[in-house]
PDB file of N, CA and C in Angstrom:
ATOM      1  N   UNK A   1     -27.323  78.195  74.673  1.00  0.00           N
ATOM      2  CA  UNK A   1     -28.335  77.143  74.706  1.00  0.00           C
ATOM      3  C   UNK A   1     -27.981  76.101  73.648  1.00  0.00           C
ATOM      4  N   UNK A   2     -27.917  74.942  73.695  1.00  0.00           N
ATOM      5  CA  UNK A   2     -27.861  73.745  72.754  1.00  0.00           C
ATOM      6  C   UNK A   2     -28.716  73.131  72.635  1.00  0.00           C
ATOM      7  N   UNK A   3     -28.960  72.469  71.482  1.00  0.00           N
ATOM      8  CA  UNK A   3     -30.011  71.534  70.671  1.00  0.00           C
ATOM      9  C   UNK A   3     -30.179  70.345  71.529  1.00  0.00           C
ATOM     10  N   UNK A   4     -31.254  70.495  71.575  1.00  0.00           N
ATOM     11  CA  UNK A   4     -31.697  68.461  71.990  1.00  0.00           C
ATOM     12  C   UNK A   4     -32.122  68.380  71.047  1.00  0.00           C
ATOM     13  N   UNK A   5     -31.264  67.020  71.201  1.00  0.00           N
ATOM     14  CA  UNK A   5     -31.942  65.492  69.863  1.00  0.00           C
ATOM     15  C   UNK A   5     -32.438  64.530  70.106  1.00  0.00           C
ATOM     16  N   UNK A   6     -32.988  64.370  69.060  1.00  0.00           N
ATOM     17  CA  UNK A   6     -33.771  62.934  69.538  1.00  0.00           C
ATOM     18  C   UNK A   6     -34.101  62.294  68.046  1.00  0.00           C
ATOM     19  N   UNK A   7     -34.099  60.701  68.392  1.00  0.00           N
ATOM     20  CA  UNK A   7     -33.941  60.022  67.316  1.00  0.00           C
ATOM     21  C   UNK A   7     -35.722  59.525  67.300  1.00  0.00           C
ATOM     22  N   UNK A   8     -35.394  59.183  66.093  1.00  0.00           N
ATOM     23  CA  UNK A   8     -37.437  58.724  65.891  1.00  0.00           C
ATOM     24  C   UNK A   8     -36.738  57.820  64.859  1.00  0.00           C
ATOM     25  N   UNK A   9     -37.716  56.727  65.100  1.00  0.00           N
ATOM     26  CA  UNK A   9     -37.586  55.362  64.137  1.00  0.00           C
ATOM     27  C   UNK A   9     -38.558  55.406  63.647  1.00  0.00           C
ATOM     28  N   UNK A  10     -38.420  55.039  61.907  1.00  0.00           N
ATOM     29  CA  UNK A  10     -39.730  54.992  60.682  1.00  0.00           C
ATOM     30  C   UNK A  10     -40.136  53.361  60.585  1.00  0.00           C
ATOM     31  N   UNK A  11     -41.068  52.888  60.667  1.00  0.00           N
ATOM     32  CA  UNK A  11     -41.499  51.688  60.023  1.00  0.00           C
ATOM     33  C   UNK A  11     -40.318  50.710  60.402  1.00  0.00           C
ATOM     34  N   UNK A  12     -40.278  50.400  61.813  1.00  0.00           N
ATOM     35  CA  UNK A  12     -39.533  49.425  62.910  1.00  0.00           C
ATOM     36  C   UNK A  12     -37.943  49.550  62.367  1.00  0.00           C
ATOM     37  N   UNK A  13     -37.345  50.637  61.881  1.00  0.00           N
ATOM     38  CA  UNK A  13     -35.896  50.720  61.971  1.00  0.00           C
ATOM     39  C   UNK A  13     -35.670  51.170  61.180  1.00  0.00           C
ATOM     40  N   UNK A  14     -33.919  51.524  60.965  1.00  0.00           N
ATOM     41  CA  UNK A  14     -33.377  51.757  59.724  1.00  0.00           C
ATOM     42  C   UNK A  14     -32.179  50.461  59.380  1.00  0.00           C
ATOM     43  N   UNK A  15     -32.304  50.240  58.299  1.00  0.00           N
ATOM     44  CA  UNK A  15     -31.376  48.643  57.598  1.00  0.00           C
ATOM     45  C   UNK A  15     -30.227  50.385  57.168  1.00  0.00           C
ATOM     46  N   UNK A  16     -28.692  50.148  58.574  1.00  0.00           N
ATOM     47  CA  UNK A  16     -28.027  50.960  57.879  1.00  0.00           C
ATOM     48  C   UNK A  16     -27.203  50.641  56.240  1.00  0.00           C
ATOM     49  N   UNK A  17     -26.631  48.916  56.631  1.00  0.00           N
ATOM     50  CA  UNK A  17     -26.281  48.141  55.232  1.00  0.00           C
ATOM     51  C   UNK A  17     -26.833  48.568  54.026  1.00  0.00           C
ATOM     52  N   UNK A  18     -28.208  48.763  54.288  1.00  0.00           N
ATOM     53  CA  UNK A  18     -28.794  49.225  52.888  1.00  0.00           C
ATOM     54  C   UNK A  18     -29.113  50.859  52.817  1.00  0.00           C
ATOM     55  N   UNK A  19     -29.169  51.519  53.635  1.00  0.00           N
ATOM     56  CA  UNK A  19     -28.575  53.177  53.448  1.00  0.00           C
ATOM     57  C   UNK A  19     -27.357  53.713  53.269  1.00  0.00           C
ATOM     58  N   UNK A  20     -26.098  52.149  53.433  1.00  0.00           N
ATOM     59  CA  UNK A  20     -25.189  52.972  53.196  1.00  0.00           C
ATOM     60  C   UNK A  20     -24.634  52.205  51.886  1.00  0.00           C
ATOM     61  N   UNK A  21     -25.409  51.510  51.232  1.00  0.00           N
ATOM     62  CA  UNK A  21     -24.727  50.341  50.194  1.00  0.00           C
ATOM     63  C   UNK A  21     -24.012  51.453  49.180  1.00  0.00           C
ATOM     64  N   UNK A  22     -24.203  52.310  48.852  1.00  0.00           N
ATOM     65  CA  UNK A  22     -23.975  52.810  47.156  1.00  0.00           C
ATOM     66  C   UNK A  22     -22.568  53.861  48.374  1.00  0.00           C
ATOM     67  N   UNK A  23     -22.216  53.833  49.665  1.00  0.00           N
ATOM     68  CA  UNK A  23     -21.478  54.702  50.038  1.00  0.00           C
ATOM     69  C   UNK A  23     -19.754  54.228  49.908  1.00  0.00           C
ATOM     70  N   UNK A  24     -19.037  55.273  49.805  1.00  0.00           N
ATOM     71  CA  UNK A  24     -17.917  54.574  49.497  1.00  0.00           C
ATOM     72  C   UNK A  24     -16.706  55.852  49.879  1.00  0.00           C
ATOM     73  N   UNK A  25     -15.555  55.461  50.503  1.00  0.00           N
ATOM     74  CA  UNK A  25     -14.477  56.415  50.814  1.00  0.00           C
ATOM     75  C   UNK A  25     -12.917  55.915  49.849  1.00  0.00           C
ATOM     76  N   UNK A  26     -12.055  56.741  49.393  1.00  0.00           N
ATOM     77  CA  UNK A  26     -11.222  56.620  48.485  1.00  0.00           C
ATOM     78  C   UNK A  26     -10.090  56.986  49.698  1.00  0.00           C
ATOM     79  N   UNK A  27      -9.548  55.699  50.073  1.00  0.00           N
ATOM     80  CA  UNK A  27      -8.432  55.983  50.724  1.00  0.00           C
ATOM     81  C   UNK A  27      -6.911  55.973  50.588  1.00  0.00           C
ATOM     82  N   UNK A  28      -5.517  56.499  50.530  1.00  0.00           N
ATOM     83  CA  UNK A  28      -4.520  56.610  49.882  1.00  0.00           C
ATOM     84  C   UNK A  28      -3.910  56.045  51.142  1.00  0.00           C
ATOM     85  N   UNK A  29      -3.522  54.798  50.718  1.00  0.00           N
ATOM     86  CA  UNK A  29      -2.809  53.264  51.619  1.00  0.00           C
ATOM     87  C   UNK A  29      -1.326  53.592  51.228  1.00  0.00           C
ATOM     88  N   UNK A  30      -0.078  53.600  52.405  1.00  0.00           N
ATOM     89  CA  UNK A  30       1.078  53.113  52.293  1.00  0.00           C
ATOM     90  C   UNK A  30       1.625  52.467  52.990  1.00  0.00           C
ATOM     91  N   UNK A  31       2.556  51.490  52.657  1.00  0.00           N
ATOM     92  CA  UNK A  31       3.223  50.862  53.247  1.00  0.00           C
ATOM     93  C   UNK A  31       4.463  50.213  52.548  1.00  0.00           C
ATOM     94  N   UNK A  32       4.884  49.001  52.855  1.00  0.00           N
ATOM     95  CA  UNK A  32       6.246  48.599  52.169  1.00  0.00           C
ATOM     96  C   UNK A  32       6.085  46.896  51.582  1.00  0.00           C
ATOM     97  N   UNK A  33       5.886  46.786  50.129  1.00  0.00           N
ATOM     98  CA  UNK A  33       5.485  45.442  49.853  1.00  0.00           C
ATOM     99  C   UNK A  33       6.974  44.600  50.363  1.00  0.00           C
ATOM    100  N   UNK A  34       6.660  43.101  49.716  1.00  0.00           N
ATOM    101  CA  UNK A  34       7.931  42.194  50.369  1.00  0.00           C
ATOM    102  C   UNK A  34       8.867  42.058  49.666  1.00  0.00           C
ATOM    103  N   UNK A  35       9.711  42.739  49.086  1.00  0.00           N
ATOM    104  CA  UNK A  35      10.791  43.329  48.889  1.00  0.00           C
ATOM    105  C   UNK A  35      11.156  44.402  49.196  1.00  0.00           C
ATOM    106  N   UNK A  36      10.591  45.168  50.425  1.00  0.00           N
ATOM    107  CA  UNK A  36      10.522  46.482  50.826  1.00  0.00           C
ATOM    108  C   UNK A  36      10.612  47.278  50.410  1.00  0.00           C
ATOM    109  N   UNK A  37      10.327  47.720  49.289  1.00  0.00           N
ATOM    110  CA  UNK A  37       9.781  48.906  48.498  1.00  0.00           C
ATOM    111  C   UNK A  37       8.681  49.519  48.893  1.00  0.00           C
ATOM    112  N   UNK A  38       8.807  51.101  49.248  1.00  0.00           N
ATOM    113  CA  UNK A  38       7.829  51.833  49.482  1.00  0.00           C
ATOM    114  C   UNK A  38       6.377  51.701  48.425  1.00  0.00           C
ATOM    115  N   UNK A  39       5.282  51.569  48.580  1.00  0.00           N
ATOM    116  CA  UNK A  39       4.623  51.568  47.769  1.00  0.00           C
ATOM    117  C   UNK A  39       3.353  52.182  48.280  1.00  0.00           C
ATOM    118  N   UNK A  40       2.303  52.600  47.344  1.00  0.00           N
ATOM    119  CA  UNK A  40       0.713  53.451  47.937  1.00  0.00           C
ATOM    120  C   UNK A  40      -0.139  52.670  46.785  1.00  0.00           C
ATOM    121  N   UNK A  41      -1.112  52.831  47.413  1.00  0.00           N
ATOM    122  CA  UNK A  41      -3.022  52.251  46.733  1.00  0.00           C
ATOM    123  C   UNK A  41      -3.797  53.598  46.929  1.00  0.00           C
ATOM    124  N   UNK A  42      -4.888  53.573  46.115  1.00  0.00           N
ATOM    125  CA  UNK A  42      -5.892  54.213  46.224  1.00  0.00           C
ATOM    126  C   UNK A  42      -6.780  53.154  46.431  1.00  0.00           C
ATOM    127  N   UNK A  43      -7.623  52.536  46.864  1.00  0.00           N
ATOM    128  CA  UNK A  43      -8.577  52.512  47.599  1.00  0.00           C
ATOM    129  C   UNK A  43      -9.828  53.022  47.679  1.00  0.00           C
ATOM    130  N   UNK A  44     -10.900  52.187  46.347  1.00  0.00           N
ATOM    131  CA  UNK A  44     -12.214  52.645  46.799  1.00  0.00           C
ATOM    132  C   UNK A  44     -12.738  51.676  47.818  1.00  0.00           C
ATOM    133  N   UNK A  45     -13.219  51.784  49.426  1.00  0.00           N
ATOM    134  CA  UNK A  45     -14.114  50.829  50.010  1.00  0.00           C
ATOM    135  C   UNK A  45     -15.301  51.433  50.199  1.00  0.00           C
ATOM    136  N   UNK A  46     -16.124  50.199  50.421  1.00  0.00           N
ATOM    137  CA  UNK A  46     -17.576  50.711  51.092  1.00  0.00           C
ATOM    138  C   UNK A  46     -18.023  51.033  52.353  1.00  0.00           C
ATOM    139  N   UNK A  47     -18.518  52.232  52.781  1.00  0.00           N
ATOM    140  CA  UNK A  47     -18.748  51.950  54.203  1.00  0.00           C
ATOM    141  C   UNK A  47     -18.598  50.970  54.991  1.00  0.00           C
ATOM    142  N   UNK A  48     -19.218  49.411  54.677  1.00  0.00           N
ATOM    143  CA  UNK A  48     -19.296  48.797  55.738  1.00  0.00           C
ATOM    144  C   UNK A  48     -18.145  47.942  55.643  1.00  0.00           C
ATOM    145  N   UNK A  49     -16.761  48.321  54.692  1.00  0.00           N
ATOM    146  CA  UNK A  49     -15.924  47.871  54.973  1.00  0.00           C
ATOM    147  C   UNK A  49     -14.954  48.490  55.820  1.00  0.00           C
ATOM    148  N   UNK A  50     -15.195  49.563  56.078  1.00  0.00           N
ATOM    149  CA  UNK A  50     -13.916  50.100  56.514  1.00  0.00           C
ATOM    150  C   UNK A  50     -13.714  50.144  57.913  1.00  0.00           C
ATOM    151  N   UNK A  51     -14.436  49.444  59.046  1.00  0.00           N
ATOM    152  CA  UNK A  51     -14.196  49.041  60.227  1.00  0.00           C
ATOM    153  C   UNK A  51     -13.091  47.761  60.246  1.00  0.00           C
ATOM    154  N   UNK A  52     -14.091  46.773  59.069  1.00  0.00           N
ATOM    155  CA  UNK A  52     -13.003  45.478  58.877  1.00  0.00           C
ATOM    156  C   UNK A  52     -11.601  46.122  58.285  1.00  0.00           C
ATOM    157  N   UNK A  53     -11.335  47.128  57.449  1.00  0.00           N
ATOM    158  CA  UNK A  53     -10.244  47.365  56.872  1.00  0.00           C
ATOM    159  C   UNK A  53      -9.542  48.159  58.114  1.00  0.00           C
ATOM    160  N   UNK A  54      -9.923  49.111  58.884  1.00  0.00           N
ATOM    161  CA  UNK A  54      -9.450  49.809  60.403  1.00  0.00           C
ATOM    162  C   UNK A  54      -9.204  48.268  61.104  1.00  0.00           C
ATOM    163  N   UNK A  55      -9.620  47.333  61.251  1.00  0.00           N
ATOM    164  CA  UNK A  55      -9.217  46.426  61.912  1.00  0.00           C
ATOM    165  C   UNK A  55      -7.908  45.409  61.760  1.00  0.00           C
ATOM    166  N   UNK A  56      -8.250  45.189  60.590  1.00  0.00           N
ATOM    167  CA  UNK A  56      -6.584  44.778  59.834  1.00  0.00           C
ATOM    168  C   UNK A  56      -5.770  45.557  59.662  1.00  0.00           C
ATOM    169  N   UNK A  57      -5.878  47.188  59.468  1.00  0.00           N
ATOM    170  CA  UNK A  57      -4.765  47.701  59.979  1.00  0.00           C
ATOM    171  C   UNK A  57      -4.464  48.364  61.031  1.00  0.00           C
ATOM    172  N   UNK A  58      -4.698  48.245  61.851  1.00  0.00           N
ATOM    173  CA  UNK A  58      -3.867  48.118  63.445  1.00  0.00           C
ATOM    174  C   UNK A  58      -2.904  46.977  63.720  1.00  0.00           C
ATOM    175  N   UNK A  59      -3.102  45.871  62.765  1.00  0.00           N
ATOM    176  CA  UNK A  59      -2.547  44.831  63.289  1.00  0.00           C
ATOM    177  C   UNK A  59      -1.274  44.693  62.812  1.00  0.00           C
ATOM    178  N   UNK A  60      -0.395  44.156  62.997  1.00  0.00           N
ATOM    179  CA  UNK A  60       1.070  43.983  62.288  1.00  0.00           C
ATOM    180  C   UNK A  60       0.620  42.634  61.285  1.00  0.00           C
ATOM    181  N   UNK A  61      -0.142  42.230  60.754  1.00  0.00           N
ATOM    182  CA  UNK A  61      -0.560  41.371  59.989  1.00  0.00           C
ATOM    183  C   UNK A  61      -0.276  41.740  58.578  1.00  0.00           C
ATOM    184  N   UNK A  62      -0.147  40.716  57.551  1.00  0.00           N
ATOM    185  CA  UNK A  62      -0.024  40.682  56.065  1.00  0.00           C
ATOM    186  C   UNK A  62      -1.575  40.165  55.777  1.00  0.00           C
ATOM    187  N   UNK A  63      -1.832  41.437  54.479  1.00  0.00           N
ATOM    188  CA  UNK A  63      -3.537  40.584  53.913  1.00  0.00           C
ATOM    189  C   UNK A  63      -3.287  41.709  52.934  1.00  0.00           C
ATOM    190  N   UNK A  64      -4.360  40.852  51.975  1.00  0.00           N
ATOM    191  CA  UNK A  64      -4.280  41.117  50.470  1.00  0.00           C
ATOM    192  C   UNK A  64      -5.726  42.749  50.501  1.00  0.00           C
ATOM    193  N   UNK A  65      -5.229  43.705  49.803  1.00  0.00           N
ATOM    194  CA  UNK A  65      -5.654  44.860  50.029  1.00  0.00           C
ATOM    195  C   UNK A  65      -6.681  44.648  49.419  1.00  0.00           C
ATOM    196  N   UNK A  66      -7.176  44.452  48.134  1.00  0.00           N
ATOM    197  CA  UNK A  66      -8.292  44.021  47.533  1.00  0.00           C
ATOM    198  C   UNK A  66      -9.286  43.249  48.370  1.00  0.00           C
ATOM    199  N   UNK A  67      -9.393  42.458  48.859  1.00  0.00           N
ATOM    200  CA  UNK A  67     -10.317  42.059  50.232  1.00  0.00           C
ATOM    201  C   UNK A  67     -11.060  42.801  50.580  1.00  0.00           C
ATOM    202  N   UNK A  68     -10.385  44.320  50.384  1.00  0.00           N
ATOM    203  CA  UNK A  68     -11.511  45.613  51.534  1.00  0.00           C
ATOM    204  C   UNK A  68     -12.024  46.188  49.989  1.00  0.00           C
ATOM    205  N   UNK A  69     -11.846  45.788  49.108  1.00  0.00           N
ATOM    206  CA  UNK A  69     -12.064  47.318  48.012  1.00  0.00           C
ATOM    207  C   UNK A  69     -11.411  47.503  47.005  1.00  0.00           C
ATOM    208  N   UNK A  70     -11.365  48.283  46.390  1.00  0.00           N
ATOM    209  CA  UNK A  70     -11.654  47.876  44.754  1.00  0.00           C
ATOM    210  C   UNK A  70      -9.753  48.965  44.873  1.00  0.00           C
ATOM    211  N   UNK A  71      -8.971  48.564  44.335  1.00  0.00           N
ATOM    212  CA  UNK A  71      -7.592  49.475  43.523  1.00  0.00           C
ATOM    213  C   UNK A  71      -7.950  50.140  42.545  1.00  0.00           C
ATOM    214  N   UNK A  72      -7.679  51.242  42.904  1.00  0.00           N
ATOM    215  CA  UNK A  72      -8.038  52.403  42.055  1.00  0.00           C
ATOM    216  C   UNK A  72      -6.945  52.665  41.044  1.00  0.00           C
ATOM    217  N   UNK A  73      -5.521  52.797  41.936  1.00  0.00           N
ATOM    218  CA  UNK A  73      -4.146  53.179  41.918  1.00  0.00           C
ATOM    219  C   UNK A  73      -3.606  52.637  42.780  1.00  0.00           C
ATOM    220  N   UNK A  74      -1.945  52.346  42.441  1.00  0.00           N
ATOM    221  CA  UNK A  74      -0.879  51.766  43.067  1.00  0.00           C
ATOM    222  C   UNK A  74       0.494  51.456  42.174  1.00  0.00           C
ATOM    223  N   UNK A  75       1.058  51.846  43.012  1.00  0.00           N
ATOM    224  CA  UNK A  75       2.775  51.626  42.796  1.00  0.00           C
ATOM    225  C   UNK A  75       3.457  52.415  43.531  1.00  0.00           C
ATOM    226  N   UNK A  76       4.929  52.227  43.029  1.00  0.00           N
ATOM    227  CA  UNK A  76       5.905  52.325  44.338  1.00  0.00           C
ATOM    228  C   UNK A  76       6.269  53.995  44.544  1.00  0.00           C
ATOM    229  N   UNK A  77       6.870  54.223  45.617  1.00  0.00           N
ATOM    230  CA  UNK A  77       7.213  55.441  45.632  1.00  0.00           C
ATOM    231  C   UNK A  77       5.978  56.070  46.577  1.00  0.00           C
ATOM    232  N   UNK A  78       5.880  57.222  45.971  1.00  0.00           N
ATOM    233  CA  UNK A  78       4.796  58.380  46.164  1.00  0.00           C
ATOM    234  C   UNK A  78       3.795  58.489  44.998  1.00  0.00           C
ATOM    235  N   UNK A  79       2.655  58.324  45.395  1.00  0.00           N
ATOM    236  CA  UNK A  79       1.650  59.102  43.755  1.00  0.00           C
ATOM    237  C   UNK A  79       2.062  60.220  42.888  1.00  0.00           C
ATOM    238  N   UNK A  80       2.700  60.133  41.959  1.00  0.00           N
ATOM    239  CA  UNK A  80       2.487  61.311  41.086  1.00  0.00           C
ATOM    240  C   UNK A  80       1.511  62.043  40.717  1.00  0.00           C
ATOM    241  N   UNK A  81       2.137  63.045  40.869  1.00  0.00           N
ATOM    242  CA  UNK A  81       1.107  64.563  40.449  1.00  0.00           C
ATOM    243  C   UNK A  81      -0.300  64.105  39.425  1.00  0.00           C
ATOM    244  N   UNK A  82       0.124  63.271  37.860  1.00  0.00           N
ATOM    245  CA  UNK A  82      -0.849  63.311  37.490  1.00  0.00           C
ATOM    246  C   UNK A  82      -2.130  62.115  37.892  1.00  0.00           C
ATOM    247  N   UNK A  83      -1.182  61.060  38.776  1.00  0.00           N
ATOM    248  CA  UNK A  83      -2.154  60.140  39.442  1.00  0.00           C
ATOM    249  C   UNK A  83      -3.157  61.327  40.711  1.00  0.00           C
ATOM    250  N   UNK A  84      -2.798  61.143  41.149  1.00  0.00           N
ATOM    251  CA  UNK A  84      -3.205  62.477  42.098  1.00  0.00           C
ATOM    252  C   UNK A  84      -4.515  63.449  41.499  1.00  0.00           C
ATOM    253  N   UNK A  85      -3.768  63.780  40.310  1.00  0.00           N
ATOM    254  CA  UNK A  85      -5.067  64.575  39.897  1.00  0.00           C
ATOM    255  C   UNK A  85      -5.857  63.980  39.117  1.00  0.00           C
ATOM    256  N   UNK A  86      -5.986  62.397  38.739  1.00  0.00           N
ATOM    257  CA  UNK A  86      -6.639  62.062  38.003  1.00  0.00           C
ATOM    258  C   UNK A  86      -8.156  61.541  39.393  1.00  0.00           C
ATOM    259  N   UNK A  87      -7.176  60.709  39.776  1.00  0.00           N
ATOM    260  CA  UNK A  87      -7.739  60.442  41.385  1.00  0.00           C
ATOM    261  C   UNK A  87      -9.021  61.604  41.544  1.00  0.00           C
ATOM    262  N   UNK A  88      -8.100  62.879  42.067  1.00  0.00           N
ATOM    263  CA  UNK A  88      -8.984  64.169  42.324  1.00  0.00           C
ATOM    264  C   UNK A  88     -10.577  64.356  41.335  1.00  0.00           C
ATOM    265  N   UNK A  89     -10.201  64.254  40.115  1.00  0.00           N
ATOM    266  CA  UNK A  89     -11.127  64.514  39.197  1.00  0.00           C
ATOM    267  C   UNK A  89     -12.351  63.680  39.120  1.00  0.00           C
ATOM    268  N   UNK A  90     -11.564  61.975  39.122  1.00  0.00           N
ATOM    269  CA  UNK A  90     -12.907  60.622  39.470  1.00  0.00           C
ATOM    270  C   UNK A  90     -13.573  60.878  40.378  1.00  0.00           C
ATOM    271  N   UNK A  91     -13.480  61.131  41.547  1.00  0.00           N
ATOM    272  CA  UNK A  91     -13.686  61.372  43.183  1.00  0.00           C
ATOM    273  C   UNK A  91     -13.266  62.565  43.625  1.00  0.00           C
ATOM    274  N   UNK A  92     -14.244  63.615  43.300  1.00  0.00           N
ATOM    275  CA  UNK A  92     -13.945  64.722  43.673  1.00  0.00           C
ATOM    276  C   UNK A  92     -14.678  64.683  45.359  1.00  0.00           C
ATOM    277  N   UNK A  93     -13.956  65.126  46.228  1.00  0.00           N
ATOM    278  CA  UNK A  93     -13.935  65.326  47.409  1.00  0.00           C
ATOM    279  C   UNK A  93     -14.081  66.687  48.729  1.00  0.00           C
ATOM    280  N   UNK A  94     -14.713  67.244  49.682  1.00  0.00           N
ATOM    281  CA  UNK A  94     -14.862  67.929  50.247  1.00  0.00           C
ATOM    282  C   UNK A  94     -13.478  68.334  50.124  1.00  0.00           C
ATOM    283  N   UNK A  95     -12.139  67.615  50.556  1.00  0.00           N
ATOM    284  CA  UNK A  95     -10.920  68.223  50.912  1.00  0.00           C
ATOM    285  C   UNK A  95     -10.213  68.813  49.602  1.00  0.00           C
ATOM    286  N   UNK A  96     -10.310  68.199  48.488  1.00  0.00           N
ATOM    287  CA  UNK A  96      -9.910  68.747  46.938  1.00  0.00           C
ATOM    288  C   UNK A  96     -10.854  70.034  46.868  1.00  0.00           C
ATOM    289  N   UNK A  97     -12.079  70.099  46.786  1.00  0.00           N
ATOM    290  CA  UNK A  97     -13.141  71.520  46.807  1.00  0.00           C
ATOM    291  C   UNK A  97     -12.766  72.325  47.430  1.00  0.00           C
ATOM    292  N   UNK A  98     -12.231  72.092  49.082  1.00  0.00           N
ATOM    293  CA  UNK A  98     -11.938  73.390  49.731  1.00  0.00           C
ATOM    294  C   UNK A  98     -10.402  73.416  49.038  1.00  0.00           C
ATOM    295  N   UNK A  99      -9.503  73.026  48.800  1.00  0.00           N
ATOM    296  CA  UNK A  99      -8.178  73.597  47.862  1.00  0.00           C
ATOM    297  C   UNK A  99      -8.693  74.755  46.617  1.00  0.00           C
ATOM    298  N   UNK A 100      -9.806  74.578  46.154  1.00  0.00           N
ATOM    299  CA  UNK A 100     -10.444  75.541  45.339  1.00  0.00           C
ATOM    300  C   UNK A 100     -10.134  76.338  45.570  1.00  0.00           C
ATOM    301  N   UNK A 101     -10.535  77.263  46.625  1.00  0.00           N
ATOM    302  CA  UNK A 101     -11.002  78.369  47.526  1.00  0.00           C
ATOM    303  C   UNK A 101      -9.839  79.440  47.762  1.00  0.00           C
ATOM    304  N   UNK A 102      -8.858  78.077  47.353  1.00  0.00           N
ATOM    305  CA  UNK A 102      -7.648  78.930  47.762  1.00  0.00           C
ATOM    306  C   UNK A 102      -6.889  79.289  46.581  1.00  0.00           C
ATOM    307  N   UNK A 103      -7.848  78.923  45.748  1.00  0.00           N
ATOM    308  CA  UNK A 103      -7.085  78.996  44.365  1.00  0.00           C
ATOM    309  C   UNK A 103      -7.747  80.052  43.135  1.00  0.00           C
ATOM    310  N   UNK A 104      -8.340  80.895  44.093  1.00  0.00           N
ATOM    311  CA  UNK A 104      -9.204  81.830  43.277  1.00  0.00           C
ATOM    312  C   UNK A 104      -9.757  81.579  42.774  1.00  0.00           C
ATOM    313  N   UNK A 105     -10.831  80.372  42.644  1.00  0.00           N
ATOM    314  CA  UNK A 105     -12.155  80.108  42.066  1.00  0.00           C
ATOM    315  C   UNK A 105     -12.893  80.711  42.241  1.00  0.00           C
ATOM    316  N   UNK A 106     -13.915  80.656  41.402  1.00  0.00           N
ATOM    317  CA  UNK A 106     -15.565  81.926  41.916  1.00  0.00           C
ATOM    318  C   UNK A 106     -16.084  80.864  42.813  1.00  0.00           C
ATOM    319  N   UNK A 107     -16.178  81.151  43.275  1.00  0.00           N
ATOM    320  CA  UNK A 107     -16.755  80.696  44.921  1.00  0.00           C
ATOM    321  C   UNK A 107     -18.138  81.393  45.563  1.00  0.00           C
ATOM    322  N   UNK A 108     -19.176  81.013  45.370  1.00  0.00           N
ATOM    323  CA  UNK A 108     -20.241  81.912  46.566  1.00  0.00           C
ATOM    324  C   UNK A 108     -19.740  82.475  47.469  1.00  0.00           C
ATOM    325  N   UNK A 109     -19.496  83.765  48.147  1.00  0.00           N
ATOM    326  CA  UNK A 109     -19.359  84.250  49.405  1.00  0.00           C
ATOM    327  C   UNK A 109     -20.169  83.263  50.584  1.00  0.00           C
ATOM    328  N   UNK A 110     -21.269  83.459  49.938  1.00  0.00           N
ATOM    329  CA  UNK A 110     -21.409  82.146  51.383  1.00  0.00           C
ATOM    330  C   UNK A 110     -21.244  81.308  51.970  1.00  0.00           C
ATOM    331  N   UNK A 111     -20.431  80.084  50.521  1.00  0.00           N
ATOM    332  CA  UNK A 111     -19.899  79.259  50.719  1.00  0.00           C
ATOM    333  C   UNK A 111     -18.344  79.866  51.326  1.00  0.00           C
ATOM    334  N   UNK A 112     -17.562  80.688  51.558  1.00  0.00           N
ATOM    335  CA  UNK A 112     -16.020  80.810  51.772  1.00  0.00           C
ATOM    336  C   UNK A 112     -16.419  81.300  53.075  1.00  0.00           C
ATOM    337  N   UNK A 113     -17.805  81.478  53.920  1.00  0.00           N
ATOM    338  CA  UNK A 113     -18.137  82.143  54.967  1.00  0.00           C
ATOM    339  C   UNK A 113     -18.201  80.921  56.244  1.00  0.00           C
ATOM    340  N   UNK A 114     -17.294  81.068  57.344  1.00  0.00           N
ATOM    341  CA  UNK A 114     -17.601  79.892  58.178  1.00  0.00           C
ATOM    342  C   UNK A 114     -19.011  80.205  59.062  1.00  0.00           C
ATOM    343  N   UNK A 115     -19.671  79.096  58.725  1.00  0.00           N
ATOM    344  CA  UNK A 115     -20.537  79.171  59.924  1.00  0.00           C
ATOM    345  C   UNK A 115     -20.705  78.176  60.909  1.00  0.00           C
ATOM    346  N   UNK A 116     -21.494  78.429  61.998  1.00  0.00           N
ATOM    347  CA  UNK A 116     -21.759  77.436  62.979  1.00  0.00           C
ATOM    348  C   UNK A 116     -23.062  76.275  61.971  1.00  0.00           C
ATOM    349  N   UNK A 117     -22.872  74.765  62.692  1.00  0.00           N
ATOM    350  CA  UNK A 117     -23.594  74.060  61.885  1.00  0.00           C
ATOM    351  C   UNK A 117     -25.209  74.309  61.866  1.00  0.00           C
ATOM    352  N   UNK A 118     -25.808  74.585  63.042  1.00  0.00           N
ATOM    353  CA  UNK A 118     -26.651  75.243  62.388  1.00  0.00           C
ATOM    354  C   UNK A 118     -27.700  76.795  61.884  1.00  0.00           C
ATOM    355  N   UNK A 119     -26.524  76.957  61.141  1.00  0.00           N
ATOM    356  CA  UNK A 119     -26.703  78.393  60.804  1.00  0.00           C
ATOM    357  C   UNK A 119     -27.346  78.322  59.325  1.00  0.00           C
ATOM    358  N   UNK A 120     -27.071  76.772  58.927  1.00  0.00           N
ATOM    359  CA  UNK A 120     -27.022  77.140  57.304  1.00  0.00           C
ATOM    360  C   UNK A 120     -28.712  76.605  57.136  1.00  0.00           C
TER     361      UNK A 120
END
């Protein structure tokens, strides 16, 4: 048997712009600046940028990365280990937390327990 949903609106809507203002994703950008050197960004944007930033990159277009969001990190190559973990530590993340798990942290059993979503 599966859930029906249903949406209910409070006081004529929800303003998502302003539920999602304080939201933000840390994304690790590469590509090759114009001297073709490999290079990566970190990337804080805001929710409601990152359709416009998915949109400019699909394109074979040149645009200035700052436009979408704030540089966290950048330079050439690959991120080093301690960029990486500094990164990790500012913006700790669902995908860094579950690396925990595997790393013999004390962990709740309940939390290392998969469940269906709504089980919890």
């Amino acid at each position: 048997m599966s859930t029906k949903w249903s949406a209910e609106v409070l006081n004529g809507g929800v303003d998502f712009d302003d539920l999602f203002k304080d939201q933000f994703a840390i994304l690790l950008l590469r590509g090759k600046n114009v001297f073709g050197d490999f290079i990566y960004c970190y990337l804080k944007v805001s929710i409601k940028e990152l359709k416009a930033l998915n949109a400019v990159l699909k394109q074979d277009v040149e645009f200035t990365i700052s436009d979408y969001g704030s540089v966290i990190a950048a330079g050439k190559g690959e991120p080093p280990p301690d960029i990486k973990a500094e990164i990790s530590l500012a913006f700790p993340t669902a995908a860094s937390n579950a690396g925990a798990l595997h790393q013999g942290a004390n962990v709740p059993a309940e939390m290392m327990e998969k469940k269906s979503w709504d089980e919890y």
